[in-house]
PDB file of N, CA and C in Angstrom:
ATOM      1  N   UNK A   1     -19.269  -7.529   3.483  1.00  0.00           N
ATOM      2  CA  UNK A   1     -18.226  -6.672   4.035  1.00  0.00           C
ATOM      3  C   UNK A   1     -17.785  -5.681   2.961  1.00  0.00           C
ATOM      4  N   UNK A   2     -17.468  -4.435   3.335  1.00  0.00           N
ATOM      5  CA  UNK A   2     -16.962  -3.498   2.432  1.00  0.00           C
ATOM      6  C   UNK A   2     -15.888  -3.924   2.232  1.00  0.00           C
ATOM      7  N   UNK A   3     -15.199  -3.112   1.078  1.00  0.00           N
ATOM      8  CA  UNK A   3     -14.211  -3.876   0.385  1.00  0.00           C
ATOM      9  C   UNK A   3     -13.000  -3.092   1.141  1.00  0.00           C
ATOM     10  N   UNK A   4     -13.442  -1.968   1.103  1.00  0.00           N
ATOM     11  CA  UNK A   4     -12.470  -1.006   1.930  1.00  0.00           C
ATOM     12  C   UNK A   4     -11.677  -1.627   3.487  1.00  0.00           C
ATOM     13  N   UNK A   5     -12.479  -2.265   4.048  1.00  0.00           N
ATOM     14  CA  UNK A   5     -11.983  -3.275   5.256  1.00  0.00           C
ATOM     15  C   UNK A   5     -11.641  -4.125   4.819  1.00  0.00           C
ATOM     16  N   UNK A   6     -11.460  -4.688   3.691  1.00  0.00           N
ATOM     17  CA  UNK A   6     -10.524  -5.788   3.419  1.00  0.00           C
ATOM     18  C   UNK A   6      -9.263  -5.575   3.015  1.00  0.00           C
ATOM     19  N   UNK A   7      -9.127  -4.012   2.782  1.00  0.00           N
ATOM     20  CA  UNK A   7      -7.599  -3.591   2.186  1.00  0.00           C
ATOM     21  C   UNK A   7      -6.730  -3.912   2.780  1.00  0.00           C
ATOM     22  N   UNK A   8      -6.061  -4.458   4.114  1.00  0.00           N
ATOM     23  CA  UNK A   8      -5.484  -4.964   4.850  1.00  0.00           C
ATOM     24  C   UNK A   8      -4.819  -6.395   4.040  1.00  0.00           C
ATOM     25  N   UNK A   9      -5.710  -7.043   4.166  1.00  0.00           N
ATOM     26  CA  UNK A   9      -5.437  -7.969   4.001  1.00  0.00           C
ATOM     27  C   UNK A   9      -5.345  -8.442   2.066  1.00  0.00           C
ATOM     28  N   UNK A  10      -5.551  -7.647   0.997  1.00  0.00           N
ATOM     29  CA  UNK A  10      -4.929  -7.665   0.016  1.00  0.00           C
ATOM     30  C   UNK A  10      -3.726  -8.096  -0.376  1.00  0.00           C
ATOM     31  N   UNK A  11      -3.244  -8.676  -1.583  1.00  0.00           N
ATOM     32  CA  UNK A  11      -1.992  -8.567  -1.242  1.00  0.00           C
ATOM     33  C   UNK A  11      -1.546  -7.919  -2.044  1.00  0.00           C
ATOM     34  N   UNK A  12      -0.661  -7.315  -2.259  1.00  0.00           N
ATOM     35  CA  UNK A  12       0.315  -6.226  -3.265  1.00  0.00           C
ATOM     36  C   UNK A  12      -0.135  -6.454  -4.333  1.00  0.00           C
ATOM     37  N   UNK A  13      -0.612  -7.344  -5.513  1.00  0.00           N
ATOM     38  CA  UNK A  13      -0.679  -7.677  -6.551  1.00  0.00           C
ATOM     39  C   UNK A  13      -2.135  -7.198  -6.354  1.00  0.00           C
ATOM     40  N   UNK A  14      -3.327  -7.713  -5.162  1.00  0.00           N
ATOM     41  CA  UNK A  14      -4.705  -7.585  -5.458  1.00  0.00           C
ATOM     42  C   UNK A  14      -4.962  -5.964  -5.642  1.00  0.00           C
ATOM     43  N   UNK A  15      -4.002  -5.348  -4.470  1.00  0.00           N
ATOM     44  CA  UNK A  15      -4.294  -3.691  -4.090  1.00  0.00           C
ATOM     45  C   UNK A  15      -3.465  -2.645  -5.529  1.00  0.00           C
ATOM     46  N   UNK A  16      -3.228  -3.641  -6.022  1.00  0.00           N
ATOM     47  CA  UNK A  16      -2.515  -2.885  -7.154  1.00  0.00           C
ATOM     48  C   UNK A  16      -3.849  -2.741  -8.330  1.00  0.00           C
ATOM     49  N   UNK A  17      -4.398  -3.804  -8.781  1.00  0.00           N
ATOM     50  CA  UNK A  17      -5.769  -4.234  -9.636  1.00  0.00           C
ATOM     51  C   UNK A  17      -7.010  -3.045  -9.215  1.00  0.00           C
ATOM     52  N   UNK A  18      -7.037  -3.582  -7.807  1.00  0.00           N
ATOM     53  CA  UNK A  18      -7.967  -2.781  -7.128  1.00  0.00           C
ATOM     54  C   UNK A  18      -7.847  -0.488  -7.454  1.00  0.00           C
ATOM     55  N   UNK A  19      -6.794  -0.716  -6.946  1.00  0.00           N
ATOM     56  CA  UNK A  19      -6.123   1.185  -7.203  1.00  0.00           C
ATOM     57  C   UNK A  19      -6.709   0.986  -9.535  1.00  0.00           C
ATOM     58  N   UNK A  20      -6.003   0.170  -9.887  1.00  0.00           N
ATOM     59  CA  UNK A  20      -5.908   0.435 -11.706  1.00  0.00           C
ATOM     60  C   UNK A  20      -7.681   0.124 -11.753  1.00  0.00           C
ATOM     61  N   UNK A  21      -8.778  -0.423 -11.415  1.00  0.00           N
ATOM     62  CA  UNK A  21     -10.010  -0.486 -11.415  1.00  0.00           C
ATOM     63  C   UNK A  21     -10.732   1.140 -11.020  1.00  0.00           C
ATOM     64  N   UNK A  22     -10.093   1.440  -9.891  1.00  0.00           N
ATOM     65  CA  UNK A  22     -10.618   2.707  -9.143  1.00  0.00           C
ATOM     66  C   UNK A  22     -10.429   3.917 -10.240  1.00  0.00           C
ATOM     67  N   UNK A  23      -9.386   3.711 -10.243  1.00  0.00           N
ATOM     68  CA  UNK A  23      -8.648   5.128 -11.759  1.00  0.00           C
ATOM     69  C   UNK A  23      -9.350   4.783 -13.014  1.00  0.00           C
ATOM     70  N   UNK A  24      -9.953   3.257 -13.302  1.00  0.00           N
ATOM     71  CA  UNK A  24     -10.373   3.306 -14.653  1.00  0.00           C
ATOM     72  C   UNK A  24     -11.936   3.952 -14.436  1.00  0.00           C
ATOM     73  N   UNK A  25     -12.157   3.666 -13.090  1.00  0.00           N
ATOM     74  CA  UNK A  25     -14.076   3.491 -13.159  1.00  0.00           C
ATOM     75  C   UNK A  25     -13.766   5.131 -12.834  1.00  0.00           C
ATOM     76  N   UNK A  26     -13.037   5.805 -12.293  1.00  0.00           N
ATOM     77  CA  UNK A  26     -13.364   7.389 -12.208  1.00  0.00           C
ATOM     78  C   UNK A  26     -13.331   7.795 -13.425  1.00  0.00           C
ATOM     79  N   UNK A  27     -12.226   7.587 -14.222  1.00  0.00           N
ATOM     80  CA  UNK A  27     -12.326   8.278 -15.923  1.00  0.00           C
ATOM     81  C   UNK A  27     -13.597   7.705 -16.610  1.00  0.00           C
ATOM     82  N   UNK A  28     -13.702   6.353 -16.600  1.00  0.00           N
ATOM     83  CA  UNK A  28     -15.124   6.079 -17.720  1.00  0.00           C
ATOM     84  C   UNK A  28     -16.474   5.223 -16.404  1.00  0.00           C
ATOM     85  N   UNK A  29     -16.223   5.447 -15.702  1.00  0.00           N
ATOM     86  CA  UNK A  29     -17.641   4.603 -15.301  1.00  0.00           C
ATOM     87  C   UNK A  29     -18.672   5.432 -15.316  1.00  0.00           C
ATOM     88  N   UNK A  30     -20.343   5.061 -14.788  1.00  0.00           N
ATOM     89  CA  UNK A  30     -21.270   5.618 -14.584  1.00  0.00           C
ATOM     90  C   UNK A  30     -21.345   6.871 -13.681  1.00  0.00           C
ATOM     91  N   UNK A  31     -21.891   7.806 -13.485  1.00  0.00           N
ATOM     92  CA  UNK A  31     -22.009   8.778 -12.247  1.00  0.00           C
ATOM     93  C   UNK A  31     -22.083   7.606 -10.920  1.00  0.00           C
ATOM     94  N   UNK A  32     -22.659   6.891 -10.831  1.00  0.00           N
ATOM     95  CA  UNK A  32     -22.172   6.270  -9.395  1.00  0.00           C
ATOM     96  C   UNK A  32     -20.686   5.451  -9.255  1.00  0.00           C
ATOM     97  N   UNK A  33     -20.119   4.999  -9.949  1.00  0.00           N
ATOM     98  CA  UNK A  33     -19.127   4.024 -10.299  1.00  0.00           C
ATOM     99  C   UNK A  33     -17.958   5.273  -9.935  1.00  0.00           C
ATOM    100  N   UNK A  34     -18.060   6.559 -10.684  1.00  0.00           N
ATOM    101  CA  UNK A  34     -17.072   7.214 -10.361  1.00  0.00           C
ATOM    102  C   UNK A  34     -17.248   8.238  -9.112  1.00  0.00           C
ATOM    103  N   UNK A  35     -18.669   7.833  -8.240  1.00  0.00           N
ATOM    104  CA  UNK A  35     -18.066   8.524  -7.158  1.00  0.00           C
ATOM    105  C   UNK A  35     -17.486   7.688  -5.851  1.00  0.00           C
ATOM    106  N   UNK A  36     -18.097   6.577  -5.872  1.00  0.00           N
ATOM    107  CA  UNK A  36     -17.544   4.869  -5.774  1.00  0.00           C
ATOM    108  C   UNK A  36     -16.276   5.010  -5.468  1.00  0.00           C
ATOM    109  N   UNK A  37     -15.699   5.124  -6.751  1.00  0.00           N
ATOM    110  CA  UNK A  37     -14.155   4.840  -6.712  1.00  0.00           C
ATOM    111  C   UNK A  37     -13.597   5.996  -6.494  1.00  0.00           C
ATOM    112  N   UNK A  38     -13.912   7.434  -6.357  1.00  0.00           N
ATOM    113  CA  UNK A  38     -13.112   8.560  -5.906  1.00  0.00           C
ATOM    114  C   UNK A  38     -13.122   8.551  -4.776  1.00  0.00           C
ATOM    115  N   UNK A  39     -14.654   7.832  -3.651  1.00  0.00           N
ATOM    116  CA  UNK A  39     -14.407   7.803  -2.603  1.00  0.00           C
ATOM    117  C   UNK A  39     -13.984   6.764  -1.707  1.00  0.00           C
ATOM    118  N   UNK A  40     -13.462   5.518  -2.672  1.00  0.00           N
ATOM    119  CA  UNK A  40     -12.276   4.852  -2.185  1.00  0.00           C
ATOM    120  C   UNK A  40     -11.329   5.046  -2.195  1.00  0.00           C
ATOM    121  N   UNK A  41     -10.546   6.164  -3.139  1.00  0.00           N
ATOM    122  CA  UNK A  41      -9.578   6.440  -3.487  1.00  0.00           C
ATOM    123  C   UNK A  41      -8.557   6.294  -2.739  1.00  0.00           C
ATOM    124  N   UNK A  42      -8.692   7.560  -1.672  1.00  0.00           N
ATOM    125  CA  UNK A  42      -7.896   7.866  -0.427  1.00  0.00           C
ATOM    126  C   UNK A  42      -7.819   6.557   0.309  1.00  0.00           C
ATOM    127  N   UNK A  43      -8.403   5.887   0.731  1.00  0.00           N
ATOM    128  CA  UNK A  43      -8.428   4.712   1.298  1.00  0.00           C
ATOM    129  C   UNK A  43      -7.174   3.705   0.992  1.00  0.00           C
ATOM    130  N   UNK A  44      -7.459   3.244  -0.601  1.00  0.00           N
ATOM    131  CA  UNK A  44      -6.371   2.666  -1.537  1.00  0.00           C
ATOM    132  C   UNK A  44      -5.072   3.330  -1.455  1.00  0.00           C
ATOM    133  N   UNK A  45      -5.345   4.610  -1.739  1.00  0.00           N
ATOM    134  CA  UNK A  45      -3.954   5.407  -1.698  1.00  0.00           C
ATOM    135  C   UNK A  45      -3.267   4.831  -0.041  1.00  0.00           C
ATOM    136  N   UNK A  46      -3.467   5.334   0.577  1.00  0.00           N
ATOM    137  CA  UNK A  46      -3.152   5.430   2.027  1.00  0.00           C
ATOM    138  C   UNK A  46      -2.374   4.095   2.682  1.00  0.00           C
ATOM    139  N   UNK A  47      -3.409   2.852   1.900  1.00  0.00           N
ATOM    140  CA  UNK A  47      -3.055   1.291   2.005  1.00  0.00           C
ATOM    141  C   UNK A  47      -1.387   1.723   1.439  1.00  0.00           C
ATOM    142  N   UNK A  48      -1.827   1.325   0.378  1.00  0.00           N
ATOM    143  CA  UNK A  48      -0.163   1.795  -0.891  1.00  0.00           C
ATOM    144  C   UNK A  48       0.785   2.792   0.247  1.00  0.00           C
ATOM    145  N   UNK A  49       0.709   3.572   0.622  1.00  0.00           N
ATOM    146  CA  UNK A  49       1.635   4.900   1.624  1.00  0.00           C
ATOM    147  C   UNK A  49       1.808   3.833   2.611  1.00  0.00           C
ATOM    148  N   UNK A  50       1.597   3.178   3.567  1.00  0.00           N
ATOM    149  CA  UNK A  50       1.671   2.298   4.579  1.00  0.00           C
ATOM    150  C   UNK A  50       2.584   1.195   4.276  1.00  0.00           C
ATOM    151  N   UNK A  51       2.293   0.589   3.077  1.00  0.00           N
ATOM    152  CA  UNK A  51       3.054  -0.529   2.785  1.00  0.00           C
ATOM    153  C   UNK A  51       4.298  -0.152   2.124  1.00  0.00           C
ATOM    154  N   UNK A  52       4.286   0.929   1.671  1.00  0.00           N
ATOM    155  CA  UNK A  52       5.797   1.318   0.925  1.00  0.00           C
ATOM    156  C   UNK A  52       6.706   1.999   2.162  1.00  0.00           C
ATOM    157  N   UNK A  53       6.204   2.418   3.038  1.00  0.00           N
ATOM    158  CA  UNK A  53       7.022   2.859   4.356  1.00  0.00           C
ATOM    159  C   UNK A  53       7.156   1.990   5.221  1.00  0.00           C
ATOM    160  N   UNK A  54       6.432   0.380   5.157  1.00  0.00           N
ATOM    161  CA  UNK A  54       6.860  -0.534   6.049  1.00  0.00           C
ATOM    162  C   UNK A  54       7.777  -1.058   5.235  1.00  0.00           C
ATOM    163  N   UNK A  55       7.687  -1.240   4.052  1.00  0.00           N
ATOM    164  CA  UNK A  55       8.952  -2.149   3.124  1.00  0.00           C
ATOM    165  C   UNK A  55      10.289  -1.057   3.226  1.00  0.00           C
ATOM    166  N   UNK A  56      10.316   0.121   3.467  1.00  0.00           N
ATOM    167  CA  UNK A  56      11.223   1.255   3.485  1.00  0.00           C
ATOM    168  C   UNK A  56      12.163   0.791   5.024  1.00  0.00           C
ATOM    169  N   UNK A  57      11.215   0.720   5.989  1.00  0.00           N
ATOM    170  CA  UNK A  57      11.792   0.430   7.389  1.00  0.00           C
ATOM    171  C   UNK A  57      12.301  -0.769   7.423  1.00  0.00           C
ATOM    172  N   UNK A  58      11.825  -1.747   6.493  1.00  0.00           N
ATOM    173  CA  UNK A  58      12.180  -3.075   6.670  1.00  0.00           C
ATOM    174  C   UNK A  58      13.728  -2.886   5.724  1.00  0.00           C
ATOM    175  N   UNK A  59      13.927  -2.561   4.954  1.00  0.00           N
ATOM    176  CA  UNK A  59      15.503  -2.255   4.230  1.00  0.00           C
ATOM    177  C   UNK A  59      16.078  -1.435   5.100  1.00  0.00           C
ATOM    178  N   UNK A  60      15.524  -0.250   5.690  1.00  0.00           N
ATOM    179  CA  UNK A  60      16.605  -0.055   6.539  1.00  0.00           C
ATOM    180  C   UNK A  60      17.035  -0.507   7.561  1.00  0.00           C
ATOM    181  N   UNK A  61      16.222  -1.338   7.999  1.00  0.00           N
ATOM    182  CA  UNK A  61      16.687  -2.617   9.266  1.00  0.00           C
ATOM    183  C   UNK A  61      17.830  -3.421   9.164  1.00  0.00           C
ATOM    184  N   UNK A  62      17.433  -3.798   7.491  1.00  0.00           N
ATOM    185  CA  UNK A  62      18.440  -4.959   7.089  1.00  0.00           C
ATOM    186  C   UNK A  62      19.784  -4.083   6.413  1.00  0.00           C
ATOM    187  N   UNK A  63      19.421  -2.701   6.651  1.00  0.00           N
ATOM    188  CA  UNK A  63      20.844  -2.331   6.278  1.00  0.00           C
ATOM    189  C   UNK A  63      21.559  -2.457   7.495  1.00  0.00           C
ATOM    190  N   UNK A  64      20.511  -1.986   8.696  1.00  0.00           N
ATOM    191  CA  UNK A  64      21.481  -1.625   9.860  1.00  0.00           C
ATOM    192  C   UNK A  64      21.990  -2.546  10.111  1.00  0.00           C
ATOM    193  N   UNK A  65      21.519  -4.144  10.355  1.00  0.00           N
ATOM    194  CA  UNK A  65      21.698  -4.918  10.824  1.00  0.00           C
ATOM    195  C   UNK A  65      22.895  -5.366  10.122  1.00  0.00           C
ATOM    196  N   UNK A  66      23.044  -5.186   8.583  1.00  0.00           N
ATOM    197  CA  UNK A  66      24.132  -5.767   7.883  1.00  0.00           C
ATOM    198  C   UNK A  66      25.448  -4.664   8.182  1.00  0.00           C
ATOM    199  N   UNK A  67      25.375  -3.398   8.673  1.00  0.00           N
ATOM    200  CA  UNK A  67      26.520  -2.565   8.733  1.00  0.00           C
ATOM    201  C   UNK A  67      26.870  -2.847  10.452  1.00  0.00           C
ATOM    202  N   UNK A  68      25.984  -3.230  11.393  1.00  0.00           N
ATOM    203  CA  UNK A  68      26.278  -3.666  12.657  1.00  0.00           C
ATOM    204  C   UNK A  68      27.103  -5.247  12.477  1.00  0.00           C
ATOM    205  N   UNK A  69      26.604  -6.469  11.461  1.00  0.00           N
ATOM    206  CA  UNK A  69      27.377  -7.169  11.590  1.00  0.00           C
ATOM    207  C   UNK A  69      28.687  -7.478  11.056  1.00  0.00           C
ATOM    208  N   UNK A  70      28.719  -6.415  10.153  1.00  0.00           N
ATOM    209  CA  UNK A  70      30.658  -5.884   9.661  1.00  0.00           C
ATOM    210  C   UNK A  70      31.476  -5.160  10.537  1.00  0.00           C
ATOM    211  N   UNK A  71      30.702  -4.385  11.613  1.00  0.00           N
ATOM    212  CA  UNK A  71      31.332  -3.602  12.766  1.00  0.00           C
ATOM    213  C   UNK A  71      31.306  -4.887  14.167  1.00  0.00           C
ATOM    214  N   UNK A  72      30.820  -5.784  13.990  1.00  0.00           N
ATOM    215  CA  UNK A  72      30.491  -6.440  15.401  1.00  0.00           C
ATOM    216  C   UNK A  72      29.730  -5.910  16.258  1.00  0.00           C
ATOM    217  N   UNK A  73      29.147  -4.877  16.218  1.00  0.00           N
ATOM    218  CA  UNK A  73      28.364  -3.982  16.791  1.00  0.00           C
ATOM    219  C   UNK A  73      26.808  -4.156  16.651  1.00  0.00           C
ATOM    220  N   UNK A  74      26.363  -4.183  17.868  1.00  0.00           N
ATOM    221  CA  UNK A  74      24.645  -4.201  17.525  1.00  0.00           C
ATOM    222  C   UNK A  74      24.210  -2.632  17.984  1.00  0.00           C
ATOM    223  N   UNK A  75      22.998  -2.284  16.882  1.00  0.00           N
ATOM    224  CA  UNK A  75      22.088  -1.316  17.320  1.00  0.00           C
ATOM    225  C   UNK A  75      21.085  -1.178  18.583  1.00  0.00           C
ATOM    226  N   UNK A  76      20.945  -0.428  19.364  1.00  0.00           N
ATOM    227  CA  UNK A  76      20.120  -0.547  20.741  1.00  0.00           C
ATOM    228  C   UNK A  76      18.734  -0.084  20.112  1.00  0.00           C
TER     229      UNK A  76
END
């Protein structure tokens, strides 16, 4: 399986290794190694953009939810 379909299921710590591998093998790897990892790049990146805007929605949930339960009020 490509590795690229497994980005999903990474976890924050693996996709972090994975992105610092990609950036090292573009600056020093072989001509294949760095086109490899430039053309995972976007891929990695994109993972990273996804998960920082679900952890973004998830704080603002728990804000709403915490300023709805000081008002008694729920959000629709």
């Amino acid at each position: 399986m490509n590795i690229l379909a497994k980005l999903p299921s990474l976890d924050d710590a693996a996709l972090a290794v994975l992105r610092g591998n990609a950036e090292r093998l573009m600056q020093r790897g072989t001509k294949t190694q760095q086109a490899d990892a430039a053309a995972a790049m976007p891929a990695i990146e994109a993972e990273l953009a996804a998960r920082r805007e679900a952890k973004a929605r998830k704080v603002q949930a728990a804000a709403a939810a915490r300023r709805a339960a000081k008002t008694g009020k729920r959000d629709a």
